[in-house]
N, C-alpha and C. Protein backbone atom coordinates (compact mmCIF):
# COMPACT_ATOMS: atom_id res chain seq x y z
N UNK A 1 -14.25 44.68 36.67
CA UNK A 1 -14.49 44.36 38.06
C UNK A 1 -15.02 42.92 38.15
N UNK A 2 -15.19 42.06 39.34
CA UNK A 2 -15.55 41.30 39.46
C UNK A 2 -16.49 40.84 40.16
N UNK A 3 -17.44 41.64 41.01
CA UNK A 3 -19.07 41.55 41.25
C UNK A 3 -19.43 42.42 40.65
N UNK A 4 -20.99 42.86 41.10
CA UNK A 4 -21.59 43.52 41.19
C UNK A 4 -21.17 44.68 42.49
N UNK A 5 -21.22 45.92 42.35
CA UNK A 5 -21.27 46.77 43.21
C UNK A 5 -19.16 46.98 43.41
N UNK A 6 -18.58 46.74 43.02
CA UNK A 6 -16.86 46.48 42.88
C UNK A 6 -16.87 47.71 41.41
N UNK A 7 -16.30 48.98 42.02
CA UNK A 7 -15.98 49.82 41.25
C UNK A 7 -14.94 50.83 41.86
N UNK A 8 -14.62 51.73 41.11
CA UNK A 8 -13.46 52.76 41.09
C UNK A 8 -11.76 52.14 41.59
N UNK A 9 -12.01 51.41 40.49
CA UNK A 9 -10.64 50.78 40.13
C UNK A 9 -9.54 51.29 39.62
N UNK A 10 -8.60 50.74 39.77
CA UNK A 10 -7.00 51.79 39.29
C UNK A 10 -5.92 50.23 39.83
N UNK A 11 -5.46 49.91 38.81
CA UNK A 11 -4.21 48.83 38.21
C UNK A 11 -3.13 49.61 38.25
N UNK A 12 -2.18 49.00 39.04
CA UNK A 12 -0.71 49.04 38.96
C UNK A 12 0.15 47.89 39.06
N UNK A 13 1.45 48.04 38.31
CA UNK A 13 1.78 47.17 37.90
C UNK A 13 3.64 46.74 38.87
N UNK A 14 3.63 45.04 39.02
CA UNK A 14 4.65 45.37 40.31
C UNK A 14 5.85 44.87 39.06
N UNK A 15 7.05 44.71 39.06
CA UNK A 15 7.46 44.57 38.77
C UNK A 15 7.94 43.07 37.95
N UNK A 16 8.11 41.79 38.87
CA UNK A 16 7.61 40.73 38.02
C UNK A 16 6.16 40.53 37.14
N UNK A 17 5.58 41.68 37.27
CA UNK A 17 4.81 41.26 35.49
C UNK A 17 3.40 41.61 36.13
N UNK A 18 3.06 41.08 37.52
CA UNK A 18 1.72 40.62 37.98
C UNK A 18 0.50 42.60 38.30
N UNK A 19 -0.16 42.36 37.91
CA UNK A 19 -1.29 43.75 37.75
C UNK A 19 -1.88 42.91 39.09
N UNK A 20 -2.34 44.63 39.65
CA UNK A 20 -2.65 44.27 41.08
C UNK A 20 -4.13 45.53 41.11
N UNK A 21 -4.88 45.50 40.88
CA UNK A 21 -5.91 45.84 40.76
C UNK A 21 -6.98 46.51 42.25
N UNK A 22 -6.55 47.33 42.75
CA UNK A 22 -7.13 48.19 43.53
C UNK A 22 -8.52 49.35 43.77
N UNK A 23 -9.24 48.77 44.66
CA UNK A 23 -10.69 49.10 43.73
C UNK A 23 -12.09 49.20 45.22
N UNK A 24 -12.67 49.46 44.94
CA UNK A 24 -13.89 49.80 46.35
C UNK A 24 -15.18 48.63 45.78
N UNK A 25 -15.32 47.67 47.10
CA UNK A 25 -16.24 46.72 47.53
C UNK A 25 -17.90 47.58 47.97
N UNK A 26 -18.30 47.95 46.96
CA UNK A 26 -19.52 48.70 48.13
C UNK A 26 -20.61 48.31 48.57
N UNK A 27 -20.91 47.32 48.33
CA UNK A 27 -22.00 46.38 49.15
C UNK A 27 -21.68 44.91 49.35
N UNK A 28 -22.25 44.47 50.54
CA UNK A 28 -23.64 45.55 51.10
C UNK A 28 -22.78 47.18 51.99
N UNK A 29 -23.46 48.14 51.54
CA UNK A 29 -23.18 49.09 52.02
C UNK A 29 -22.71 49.53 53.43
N UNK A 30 -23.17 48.73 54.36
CA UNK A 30 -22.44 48.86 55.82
C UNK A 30 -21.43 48.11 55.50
N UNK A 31 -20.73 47.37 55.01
CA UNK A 31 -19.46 46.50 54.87
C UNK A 31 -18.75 47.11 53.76
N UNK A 32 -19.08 48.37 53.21
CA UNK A 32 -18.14 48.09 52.00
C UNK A 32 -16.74 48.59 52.71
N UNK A 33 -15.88 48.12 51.80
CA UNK A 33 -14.08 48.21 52.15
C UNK A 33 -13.30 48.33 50.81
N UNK A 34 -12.06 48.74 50.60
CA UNK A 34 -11.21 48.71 49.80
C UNK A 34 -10.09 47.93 49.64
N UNK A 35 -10.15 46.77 48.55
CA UNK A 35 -9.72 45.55 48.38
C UNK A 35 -8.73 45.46 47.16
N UNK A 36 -8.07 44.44 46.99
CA UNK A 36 -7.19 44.73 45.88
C UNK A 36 -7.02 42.90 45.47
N UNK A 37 -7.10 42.65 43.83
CA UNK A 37 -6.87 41.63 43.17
C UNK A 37 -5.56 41.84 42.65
N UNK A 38 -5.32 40.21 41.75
CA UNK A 38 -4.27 40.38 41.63
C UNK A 38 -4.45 39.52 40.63
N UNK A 39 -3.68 39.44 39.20
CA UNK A 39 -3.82 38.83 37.74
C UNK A 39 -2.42 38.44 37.66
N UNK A 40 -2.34 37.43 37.62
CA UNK A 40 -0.96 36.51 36.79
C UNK A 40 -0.76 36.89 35.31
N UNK A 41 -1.47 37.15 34.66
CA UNK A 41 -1.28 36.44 33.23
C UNK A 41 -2.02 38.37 32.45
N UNK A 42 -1.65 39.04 32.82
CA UNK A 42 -1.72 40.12 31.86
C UNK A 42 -3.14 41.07 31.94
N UNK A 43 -4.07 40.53 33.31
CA UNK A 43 -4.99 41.06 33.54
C UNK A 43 -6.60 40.11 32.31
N UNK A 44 -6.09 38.92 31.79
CA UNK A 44 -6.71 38.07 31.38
C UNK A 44 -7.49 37.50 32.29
N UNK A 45 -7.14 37.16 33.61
CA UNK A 45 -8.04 36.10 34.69
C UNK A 45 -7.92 37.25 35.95
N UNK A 46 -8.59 37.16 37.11
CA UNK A 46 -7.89 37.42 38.52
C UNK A 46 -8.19 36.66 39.44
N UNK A 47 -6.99 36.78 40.32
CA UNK A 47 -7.13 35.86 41.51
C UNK A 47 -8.43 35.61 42.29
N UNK A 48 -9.02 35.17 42.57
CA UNK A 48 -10.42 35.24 43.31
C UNK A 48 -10.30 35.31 45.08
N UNK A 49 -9.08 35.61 45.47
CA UNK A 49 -8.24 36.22 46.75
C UNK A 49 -8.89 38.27 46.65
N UNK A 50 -9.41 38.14 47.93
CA UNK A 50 -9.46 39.72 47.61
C UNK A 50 -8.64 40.12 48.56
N UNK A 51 -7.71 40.74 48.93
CA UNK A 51 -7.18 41.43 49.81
C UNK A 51 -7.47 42.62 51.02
N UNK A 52 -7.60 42.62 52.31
CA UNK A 52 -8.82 43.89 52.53
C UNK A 52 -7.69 45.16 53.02
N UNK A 53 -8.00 46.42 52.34
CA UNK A 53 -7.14 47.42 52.50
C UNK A 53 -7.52 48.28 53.53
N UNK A 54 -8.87 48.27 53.40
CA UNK A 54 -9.13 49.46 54.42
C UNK A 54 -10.75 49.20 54.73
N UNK A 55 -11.47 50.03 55.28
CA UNK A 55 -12.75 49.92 55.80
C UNK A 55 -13.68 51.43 54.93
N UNK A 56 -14.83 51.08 53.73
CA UNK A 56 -15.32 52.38 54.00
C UNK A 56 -14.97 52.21 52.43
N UNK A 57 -16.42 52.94 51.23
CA UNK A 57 -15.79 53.68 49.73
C UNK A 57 -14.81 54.76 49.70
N UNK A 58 -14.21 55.00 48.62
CA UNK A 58 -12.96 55.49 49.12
C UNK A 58 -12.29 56.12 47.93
N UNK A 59 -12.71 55.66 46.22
CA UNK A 59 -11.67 56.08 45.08
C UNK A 59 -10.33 56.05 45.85
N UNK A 60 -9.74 54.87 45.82
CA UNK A 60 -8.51 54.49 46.21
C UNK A 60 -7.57 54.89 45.28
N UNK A 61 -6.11 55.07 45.07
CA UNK A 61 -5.33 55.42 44.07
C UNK A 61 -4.12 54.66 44.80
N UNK A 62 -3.01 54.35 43.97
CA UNK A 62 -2.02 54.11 44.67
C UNK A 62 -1.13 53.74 43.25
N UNK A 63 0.31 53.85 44.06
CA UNK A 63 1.71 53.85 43.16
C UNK A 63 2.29 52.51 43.37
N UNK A 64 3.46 52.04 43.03
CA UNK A 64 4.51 51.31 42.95
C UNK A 64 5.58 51.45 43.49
N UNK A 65 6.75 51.44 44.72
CA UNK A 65 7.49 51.87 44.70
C UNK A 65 8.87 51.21 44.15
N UNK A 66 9.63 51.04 43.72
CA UNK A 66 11.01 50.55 43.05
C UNK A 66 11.28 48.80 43.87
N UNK A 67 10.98 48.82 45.25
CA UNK A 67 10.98 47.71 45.90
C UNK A 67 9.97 46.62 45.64
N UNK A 68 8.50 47.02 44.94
CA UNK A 68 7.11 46.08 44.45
C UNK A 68 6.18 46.84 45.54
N UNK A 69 6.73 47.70 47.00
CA UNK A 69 5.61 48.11 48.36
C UNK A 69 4.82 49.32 47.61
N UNK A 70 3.86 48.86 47.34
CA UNK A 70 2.47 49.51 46.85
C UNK A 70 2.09 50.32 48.30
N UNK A 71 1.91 51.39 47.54
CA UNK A 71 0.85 52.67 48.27
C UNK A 71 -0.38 52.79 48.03
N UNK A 72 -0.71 52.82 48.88
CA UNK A 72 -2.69 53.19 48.55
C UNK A 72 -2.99 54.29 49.43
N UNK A 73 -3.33 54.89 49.10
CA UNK A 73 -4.33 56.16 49.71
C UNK A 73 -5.88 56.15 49.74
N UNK A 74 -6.61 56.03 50.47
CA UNK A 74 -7.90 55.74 50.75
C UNK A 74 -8.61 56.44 51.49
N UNK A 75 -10.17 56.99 51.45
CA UNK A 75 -10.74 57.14 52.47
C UNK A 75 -10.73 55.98 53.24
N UNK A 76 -11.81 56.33 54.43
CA UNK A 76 -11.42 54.82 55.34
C UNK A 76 -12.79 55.68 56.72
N UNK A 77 -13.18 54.76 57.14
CA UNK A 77 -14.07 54.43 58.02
C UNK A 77 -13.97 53.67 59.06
N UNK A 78 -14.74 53.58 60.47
CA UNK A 78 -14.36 53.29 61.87
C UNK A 78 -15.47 52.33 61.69
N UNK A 79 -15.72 51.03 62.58
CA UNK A 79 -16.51 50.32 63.02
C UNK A 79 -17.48 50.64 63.84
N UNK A 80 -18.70 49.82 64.29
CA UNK A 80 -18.82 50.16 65.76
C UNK A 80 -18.91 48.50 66.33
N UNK A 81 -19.76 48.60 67.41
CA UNK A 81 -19.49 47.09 68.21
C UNK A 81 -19.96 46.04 67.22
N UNK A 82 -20.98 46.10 66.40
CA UNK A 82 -21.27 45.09 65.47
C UNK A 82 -20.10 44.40 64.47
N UNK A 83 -18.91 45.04 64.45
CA UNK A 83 -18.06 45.14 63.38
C UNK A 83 -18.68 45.94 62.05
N UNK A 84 -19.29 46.40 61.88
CA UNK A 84 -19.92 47.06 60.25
C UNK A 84 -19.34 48.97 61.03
N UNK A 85 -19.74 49.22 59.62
CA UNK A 85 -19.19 50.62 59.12
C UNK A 85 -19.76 51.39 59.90
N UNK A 86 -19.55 52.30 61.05
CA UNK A 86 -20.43 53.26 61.53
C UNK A 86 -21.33 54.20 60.83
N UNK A 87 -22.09 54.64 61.47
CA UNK A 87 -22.75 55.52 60.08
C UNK A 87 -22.62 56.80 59.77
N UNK A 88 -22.11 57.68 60.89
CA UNK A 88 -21.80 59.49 61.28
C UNK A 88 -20.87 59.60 60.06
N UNK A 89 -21.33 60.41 59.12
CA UNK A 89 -20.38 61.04 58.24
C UNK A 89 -18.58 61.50 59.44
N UNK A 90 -18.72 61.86 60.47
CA UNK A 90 -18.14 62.05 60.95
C UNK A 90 -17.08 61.47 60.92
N UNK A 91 -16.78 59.75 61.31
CA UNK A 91 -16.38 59.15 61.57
C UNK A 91 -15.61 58.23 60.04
N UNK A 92 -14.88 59.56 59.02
CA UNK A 92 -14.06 58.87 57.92
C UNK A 92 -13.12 59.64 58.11
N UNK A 93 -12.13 59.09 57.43
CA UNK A 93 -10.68 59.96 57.66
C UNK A 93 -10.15 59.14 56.48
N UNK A 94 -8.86 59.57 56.01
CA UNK A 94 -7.68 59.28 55.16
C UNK A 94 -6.90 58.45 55.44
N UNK A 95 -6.47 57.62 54.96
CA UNK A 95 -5.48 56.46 55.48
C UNK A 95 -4.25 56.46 53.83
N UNK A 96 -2.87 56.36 54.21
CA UNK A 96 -2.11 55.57 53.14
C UNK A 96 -1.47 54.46 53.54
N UNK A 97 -1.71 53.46 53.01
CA UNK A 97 -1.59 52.11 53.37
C UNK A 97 -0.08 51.56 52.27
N UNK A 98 1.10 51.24 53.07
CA UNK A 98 1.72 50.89 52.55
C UNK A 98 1.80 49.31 52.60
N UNK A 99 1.98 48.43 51.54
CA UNK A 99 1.94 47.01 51.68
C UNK A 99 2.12 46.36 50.63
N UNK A 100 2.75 44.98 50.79
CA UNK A 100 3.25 44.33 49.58
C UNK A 100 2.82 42.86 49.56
N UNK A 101 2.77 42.65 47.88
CA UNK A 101 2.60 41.30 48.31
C UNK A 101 3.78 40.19 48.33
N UNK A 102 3.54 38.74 48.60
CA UNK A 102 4.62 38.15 48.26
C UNK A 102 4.90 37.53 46.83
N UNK A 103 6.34 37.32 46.45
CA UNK A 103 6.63 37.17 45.81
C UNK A 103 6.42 35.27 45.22
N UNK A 104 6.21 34.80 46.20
CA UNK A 104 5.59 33.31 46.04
C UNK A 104 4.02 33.12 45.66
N UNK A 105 3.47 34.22 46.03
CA UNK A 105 1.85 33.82 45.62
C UNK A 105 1.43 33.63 44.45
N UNK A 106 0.78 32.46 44.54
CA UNK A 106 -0.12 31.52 43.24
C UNK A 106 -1.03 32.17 43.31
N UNK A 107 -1.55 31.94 42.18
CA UNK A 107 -3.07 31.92 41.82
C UNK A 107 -3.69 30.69 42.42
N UNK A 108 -5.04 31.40 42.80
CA UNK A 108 -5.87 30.54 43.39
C UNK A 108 -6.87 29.93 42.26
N UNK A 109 -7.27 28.96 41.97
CA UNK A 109 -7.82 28.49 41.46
C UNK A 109 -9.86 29.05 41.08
């Protein structure tokens, strides 16, 4: 992982080569979300780009499909007016997030 508090990770791999690393942000705890990196070079470096998938911890999982459009399945969480995570257990639900990246993206430095 790459902070502190960045756990329950799960790597899949797209087809030109690049590992895409899918994983839960959990603090600070009213903000955490489910984000996804991305490694050029064999899971040696990662992009320092986080991607935001969803809202809320979550043990994310997700596949590959034949095209590179990654699935993620996530818990997921509602806002309230502040923008941060509501707090009612109530207020999580399931999300599968289909999405891809492009095929031009660099690494960021």
């Amino acid at each position: 992982m790459l902070l502190w508090g960045e756990a329950h990770g799960q790597t899949v791999q797209l087809s030109d080569g690049r590992l895409v690393l899918v994983h839960d942000r959990r603090y600070p705890h009213r903000q955490a979300e489910t984000v996804a990196h991305v490694s050029h070079d064999g899971g040696r470096t990662w992009d320092r780009r986080a991607y935001h998938l969803a809202f809320g911890n979550s043990y994310p999982s997700s596949i590959v499909l034949e095209d590179d459009t990654i699935v993620t399945v996530a818990d997921t969480g509602l806002l309230d007016e502040g923008g941060n995570l509501a707090s009612s257990t109530d207020l999580w639900t399931s999300a599968a997030i289909r999405w891809k990246l492009e095929r031009t993206l660099s690494p960021s430095p």
